[in-house]
Protein backbone atom coordinates (compact mmCIF):
# COMPACT_ATOMS: atom_id res chain seq x y z
CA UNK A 1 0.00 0.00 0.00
CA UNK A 2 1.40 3.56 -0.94
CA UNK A 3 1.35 6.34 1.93
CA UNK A 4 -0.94 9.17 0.60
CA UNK A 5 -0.64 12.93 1.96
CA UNK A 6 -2.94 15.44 2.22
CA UNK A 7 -1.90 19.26 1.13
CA UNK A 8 -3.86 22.16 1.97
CA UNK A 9 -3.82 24.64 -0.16
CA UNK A 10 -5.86 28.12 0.29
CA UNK A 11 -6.79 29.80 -2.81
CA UNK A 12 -8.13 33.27 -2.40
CA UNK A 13 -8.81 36.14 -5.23
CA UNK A 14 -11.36 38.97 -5.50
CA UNK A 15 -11.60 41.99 -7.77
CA UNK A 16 -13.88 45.00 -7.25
CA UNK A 17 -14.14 47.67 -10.07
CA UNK A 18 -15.90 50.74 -10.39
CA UNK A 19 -18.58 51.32 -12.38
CA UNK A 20 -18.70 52.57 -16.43
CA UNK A 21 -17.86 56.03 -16.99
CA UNK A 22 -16.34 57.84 -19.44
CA UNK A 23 -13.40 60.44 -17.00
CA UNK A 24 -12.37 57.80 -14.85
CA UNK A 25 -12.16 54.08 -13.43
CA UNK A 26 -10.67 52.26 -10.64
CA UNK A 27 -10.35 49.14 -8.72
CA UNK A 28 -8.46 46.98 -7.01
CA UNK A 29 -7.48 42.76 -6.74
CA UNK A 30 -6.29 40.63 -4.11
CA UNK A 31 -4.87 36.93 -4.69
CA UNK A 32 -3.93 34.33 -2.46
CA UNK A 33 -2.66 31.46 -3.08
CA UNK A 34 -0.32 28.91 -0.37
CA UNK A 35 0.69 25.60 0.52
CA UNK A 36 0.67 24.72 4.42
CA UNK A 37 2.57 21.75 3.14
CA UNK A 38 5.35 20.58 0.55
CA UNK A 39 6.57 17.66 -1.24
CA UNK A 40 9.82 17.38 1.15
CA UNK A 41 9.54 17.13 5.17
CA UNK A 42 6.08 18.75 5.37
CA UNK A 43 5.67 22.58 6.29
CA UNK A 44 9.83 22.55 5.35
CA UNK A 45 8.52 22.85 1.87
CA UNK A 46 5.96 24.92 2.30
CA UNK A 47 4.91 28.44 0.27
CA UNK A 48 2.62 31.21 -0.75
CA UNK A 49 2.07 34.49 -2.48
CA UNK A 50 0.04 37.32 -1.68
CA UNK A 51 -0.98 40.18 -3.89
CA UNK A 52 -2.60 43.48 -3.11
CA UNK A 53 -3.20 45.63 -6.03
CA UNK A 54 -4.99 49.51 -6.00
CA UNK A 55 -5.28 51.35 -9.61
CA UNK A 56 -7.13 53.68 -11.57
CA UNK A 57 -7.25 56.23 -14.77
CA UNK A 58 -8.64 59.22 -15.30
CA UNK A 59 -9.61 60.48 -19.12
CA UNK A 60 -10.16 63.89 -20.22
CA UNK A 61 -10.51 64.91 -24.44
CA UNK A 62 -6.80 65.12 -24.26
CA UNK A 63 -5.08 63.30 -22.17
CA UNK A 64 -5.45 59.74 -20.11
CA UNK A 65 -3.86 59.70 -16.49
CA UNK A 66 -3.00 56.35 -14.63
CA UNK A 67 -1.69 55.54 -11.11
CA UNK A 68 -0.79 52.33 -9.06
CA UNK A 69 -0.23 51.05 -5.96
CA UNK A 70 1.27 47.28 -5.54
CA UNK A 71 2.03 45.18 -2.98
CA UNK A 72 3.34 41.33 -3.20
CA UNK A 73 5.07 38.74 -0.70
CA UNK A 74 5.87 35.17 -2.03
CA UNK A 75 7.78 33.18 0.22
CA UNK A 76 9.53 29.73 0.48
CA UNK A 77 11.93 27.51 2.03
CA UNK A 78 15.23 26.13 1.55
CA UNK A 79 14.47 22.30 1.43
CA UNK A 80 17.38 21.00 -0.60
CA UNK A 81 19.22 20.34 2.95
CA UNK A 82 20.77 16.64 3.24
CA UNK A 83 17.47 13.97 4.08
CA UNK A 84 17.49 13.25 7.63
CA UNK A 85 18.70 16.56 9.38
CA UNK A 86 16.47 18.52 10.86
CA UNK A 87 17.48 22.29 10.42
CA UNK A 88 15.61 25.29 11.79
CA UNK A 89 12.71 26.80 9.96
CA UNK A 90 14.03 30.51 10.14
CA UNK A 91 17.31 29.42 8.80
CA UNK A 92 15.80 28.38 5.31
CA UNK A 93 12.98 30.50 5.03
CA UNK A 94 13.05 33.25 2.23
CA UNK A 95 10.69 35.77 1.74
CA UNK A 96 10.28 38.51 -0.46
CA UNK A 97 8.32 41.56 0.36
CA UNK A 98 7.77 43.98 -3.09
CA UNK A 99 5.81 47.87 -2.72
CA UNK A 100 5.40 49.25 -5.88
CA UNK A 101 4.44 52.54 -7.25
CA UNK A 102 3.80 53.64 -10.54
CA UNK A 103 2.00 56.72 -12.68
CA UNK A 104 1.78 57.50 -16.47
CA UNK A 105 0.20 59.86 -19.28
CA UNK A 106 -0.74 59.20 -22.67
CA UNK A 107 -2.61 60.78 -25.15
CA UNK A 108 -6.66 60.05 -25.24
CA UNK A 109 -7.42 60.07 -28.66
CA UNK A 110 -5.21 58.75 -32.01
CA UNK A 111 -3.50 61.37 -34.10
CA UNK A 112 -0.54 62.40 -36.28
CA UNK A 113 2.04 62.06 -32.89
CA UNK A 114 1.22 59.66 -30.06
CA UNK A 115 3.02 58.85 -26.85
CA UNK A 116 2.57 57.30 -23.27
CA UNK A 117 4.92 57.78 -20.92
CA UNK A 118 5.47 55.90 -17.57
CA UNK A 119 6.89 56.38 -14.16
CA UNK A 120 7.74 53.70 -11.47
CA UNK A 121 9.61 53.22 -8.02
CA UNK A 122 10.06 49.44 -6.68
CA UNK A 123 11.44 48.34 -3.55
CA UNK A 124 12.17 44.94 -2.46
CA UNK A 125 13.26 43.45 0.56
CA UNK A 126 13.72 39.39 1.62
CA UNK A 127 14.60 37.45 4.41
CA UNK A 128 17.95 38.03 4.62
CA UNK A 129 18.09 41.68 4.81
CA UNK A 130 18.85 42.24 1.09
CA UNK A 131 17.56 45.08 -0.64
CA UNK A 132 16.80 46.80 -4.22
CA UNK A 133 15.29 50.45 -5.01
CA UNK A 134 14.62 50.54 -9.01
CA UNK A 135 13.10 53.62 -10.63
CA UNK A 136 12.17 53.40 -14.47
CA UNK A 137 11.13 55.34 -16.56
CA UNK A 138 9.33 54.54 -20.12
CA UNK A 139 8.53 56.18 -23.34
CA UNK A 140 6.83 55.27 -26.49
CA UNK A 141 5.68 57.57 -29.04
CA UNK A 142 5.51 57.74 -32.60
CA UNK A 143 4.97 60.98 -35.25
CA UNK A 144 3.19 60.07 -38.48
CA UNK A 145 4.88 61.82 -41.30
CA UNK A 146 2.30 60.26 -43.68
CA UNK A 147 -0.08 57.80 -44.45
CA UNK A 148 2.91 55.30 -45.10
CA UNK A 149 5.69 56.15 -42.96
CA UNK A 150 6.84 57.53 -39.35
CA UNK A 151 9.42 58.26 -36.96
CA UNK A 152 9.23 56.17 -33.07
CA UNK A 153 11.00 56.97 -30.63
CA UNK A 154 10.97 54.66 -27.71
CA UNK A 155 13.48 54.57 -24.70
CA UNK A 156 14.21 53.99 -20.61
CA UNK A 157 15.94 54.88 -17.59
CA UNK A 158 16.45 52.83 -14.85
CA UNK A 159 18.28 53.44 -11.83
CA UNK A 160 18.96 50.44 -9.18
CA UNK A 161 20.60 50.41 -6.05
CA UNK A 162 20.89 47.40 -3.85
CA UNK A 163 21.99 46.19 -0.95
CA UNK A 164 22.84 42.76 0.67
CA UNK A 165 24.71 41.67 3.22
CA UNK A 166 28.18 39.70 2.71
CA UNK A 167 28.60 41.86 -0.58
CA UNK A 168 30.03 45.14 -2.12
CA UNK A 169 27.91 46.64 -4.52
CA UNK A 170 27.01 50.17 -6.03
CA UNK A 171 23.87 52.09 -7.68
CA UNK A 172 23.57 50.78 -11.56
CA UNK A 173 21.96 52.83 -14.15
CA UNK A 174 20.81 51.56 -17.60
CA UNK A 175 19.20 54.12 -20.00
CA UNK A 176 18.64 53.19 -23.55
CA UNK A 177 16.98 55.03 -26.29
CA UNK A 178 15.86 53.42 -29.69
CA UNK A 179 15.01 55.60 -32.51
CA UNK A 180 12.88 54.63 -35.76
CA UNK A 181 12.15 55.38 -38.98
CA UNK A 182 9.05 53.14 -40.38
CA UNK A 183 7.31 52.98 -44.03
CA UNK A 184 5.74 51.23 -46.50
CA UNK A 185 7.90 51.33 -49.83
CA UNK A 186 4.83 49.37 -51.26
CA UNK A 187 1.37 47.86 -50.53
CA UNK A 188 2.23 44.54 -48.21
CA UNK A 189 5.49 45.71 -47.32
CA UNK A 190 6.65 47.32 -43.82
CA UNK A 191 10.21 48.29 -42.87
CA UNK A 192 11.76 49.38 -39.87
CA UNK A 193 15.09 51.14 -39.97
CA UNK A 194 16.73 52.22 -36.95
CA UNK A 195 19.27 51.73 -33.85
CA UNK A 196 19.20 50.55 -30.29
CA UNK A 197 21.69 52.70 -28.12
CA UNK A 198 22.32 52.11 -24.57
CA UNK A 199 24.45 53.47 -21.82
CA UNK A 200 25.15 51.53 -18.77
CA UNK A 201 27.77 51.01 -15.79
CA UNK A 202 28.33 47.42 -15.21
CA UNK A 203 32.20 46.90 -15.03
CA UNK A 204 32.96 43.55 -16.66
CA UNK A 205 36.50 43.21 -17.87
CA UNK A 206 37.48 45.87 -20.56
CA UNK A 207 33.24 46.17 -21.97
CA UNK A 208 32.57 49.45 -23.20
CA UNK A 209 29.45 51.24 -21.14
CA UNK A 210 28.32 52.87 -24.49
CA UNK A 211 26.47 50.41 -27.27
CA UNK A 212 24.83 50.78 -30.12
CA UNK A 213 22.87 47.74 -32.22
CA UNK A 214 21.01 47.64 -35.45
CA UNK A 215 17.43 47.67 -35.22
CA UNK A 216 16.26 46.50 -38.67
CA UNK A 217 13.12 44.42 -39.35
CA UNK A 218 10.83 44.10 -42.43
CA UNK A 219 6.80 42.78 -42.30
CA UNK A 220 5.16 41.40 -45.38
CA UNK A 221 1.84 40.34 -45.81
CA UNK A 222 1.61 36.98 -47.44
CA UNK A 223 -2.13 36.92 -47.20
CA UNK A 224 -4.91 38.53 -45.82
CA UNK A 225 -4.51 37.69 -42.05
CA UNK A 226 -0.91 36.11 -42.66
CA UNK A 227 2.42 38.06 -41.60
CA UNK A 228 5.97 36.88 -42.10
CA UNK A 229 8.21 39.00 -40.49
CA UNK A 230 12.37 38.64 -40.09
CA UNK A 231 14.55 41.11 -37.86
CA UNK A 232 17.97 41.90 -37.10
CA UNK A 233 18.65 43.61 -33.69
CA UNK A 234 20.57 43.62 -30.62
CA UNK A 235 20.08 45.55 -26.87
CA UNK A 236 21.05 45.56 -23.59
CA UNK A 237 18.70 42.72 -21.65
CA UNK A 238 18.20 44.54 -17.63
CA UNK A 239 19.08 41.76 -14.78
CA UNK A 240 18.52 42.98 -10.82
CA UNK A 241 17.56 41.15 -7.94
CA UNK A 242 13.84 41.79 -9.06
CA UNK A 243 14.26 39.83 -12.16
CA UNK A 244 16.49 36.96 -10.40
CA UNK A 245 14.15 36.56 -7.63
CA UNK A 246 10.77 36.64 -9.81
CA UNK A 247 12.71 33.83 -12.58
CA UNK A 248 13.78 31.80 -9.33
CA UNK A 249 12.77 32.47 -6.08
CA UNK A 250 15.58 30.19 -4.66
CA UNK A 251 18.51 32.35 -5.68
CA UNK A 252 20.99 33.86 -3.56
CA UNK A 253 20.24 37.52 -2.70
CA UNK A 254 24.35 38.21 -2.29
CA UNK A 255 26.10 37.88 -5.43
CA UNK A 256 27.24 40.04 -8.26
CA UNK A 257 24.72 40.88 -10.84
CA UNK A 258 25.00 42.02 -14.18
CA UNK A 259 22.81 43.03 -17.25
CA UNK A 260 23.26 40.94 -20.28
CA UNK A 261 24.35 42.37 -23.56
CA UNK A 262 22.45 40.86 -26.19
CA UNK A 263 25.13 41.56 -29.06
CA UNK A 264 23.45 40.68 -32.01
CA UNK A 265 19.86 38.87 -33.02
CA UNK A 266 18.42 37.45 -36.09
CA UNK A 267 14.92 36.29 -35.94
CA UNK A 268 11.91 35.30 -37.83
CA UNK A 269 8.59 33.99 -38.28
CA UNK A 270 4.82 34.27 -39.26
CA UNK A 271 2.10 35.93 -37.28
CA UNK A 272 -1.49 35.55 -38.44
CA UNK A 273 -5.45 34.68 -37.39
CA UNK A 274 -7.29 31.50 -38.37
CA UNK A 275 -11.17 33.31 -38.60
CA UNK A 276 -12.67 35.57 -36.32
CA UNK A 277 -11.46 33.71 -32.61
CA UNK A 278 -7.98 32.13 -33.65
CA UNK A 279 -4.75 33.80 -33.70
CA UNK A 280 -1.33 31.94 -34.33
CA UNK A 281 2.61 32.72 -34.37
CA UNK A 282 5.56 31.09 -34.98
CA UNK A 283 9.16 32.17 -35.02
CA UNK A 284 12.87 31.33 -34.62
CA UNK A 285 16.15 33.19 -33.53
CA UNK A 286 19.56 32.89 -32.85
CA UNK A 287 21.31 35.58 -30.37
CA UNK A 288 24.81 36.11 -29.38
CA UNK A 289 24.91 36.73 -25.83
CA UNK A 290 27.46 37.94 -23.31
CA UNK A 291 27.45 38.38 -19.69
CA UNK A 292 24.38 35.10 -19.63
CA UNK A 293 24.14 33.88 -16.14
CA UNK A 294 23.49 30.27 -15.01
CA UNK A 295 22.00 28.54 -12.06
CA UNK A 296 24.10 26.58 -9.59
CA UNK A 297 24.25 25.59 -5.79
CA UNK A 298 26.20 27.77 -3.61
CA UNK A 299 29.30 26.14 -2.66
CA UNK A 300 28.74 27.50 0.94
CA UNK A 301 25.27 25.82 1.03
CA UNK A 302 24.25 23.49 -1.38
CA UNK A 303 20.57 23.90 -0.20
CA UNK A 304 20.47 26.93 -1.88
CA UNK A 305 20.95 28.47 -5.34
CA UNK A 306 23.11 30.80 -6.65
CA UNK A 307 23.36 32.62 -9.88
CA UNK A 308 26.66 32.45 -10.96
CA UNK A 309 27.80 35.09 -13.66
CA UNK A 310 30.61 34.16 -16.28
CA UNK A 311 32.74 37.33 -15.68
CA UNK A 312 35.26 36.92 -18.74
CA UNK A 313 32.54 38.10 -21.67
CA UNK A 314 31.83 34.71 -23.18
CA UNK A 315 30.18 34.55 -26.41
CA UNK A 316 27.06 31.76 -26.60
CA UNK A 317 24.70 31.34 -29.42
CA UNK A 318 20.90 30.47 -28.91
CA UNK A 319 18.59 28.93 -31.23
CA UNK A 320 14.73 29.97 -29.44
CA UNK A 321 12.08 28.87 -31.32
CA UNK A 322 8.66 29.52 -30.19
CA UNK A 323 4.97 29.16 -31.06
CA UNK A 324 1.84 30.33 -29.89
CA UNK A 325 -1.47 29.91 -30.65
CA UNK A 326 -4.64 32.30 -29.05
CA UNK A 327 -7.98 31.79 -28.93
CA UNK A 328 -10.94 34.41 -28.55
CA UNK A 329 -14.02 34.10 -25.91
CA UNK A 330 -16.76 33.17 -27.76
C-alpha cells in the first residue's frame, strides 16, 4: 500500500471595479494562493504568495492619467538540505516583500504624434536583509509623417541600487533610447530602420558602457490575415535582484549581478489569425549573448541556489524557437 498525503492549499482572489464612466475608473485585486505543506519534510517545503493591487485612470478629451499602488510577498523555504537533518525553519525560510508605485500619461485620442509615458519606483526586501530600489522610466511615441511612414521613438531609464549583506555593490543605471524610422515602400510591405543605443555602468573586464545595435526588421503580408516578419537587432537585456528573484525564487540575494548584452539577433517567423477567434505565431532566432548567467548551488550551502555570472565576456549562441497559438471568448 502507498502512503498518501494530504496538502492544503488556500486559494483566495477577489476583484472590485468601479462602475462605467467615461473620465475615470478604478479598482483593485487581491490573490492568495499557499501551501501549508510541501513535497519534502512537510511545512519545510511549504509556500505562498500574496498580492494586493490599488489602480485607476482618469480620461479627459486630451489626455489619459494612470496611477498604481502594488504590494506582493511570495515566500519559500530552503528544502534541498541533506534527508534526515532537521534544520531550523528561520534558517531556510526566504521571503520577499515587493511595494510598488507607478504613474503615467498618454494621449486620449489617435492622431498624427502619439506617446505614453510611464513612471515607477520598486522596492524589495527578503529574508535576509537584502535590498533593491529601481526607478524606471518609459517612453513610447511615434509621429506620423504620412499615411505610409513615421518616426518612433521609444526609450528607458532605470536606476537600481541594492543592498545585501556579505557583498560590495554600487547604484547601476541603464538608459537606452531606440530611434525609428518606419514605411511602407509598397502595398504589403513594412520596414523598420533604426538603432538601439544604450548606456550603462556594469564593469565587466574591458566592456565598453556605451552600445549601439542595429534595429532593422521588415513585415510582409503573405495573405490577408498572414504576416511573415524577419529582424535583425541587438540591446542591452536589464538583470537585478527583481528579475532573479521573480525567474527563481531560490537564488541567492548576495552575489554580483550584471545586465546581459544581447550583441546581435536574427529572428523570424509568421504571425497571423485562423477566422474571427484564432490567432497563431511562430518564429525562430539565434542571439549572441554575453554576460548570460546560469543557475548553480552555492558552494557554501548546497541547499540553496546561486546565480553564478561568467565574468570573462563569453560569447554563446541560442537557437529559441517559439509558437503560440490564441484563442478568442466566444
Amino acid at each position: 500500500m502507498q502512503d498518501s498525503e494530504t496538502y492544503a492549499s488556500p486559494y483566495l482572489e477577489a476583484y472590485f471595479n468601479s462602475k462605467r464612466d467615461k473620465s475615470k475608473f478604478y479598482g483593485a485585486h487581491f490573490y492568495h494562493h499557499s501551501f501549508a505543506k510541501g513535497p519534502v519534510d512537510d511545512i519545510n517545503s511549504a509556500n505562498g504568495t500574496t498580492e494586493i493591487n490599488l489602480f485607476g485612470k482618469a480620461m479627459s478629451n486630451s489626455i489619459v492619467a494612470n496611477g498604481n499602488i502594488n504590494y506582493e510577498n511570495r515566500n519559500t523555504y530552503f528544502y534541498g538540505y541533506k534527508p534526515g537533518t532537521e534544520p531550523l525553519r528561520d534558517n531556510i525560510r526566504q521571503a520577499y516583500d515587493i511595494f510598488n508605485l507607478g504613474a503615467g500619461i498618454e494621449n486620449a485620442k489617435l492622431s498624427d504624434f502619439n506617446y505614453a509615458l510611464q513612471g515607477s519606483f520598486s522596492y524589495l526586501s527578503d529574508h535576509y536583509q537584502a535590498q533593491e530600489k529601481e526607478f524606471g522610466i518609459v517612453l513610447n511615441s511615434a509621429y506620423e509623417i504620412s499615411a505610409g511612414s513615421k518616426f518612433a521613438l521609444n526609450g528607458d531609464v532605470y536606476l537600481i541600487d541594492r543592498k545585501a549583506p556579505g557583498i560590495s555593490t554600487k547604484p547601476r543605471n541603464l538608459v537606452r533610447i531606440k530611434p525609428a524610422y518606419q514605411f511602407a515602400p509598397f502595398d504589403g510591405l513594412w520596414l523598420t530602420l533604426g538603432a538601439n543605443m544604450a548606456v550603462e555602468n556594469d564593469a565587466i573586464g574591458k566592456q565598453k558602457s556605451f552600445h549601439v545595435y542595429p534595429n532593422l526588421r521588415a513585415d510582409y503580408q503573405l495573405a490577408k490575415s498572414v504576416i511573415a516578419y524577419a529582424g535583425l537587432t541587438g540591446d542591452i537585456d536589464k538583470v537585478s535582484l527583481h528579475t532573479l528573484s521573480r525567474e527563481n525564487i531560490w537564488v541567492n540575494s548576495a552575489i554580483p549581478i550584471f545586465h546581459i548584452n544581447r550583441s546581435v539577433e536574427f529572428l523570424a517567423g509568421l504571425k497571423g489569425k485562423l477566422g474571427r477567434k484564432i490567432a497563431f505565431g511562430t518564429g525562430l532566432s539565434f542571439a549572441n549573448l554575453k554576460n548570460l548567467y546560469f543557475y548553480q548551488n552555492d558552494s557554501a550551502d548546497r541547499a540553496k541556489l546561486m546565480s553564478f555570472m561568467i565574468t570573462e565576456n563569453p560569447q554563446r549562441v541560442n537557437c529559441l524557437p517559439s509558437w503560440d497559438i490564441l484563442m478568442a471568448k466566444p
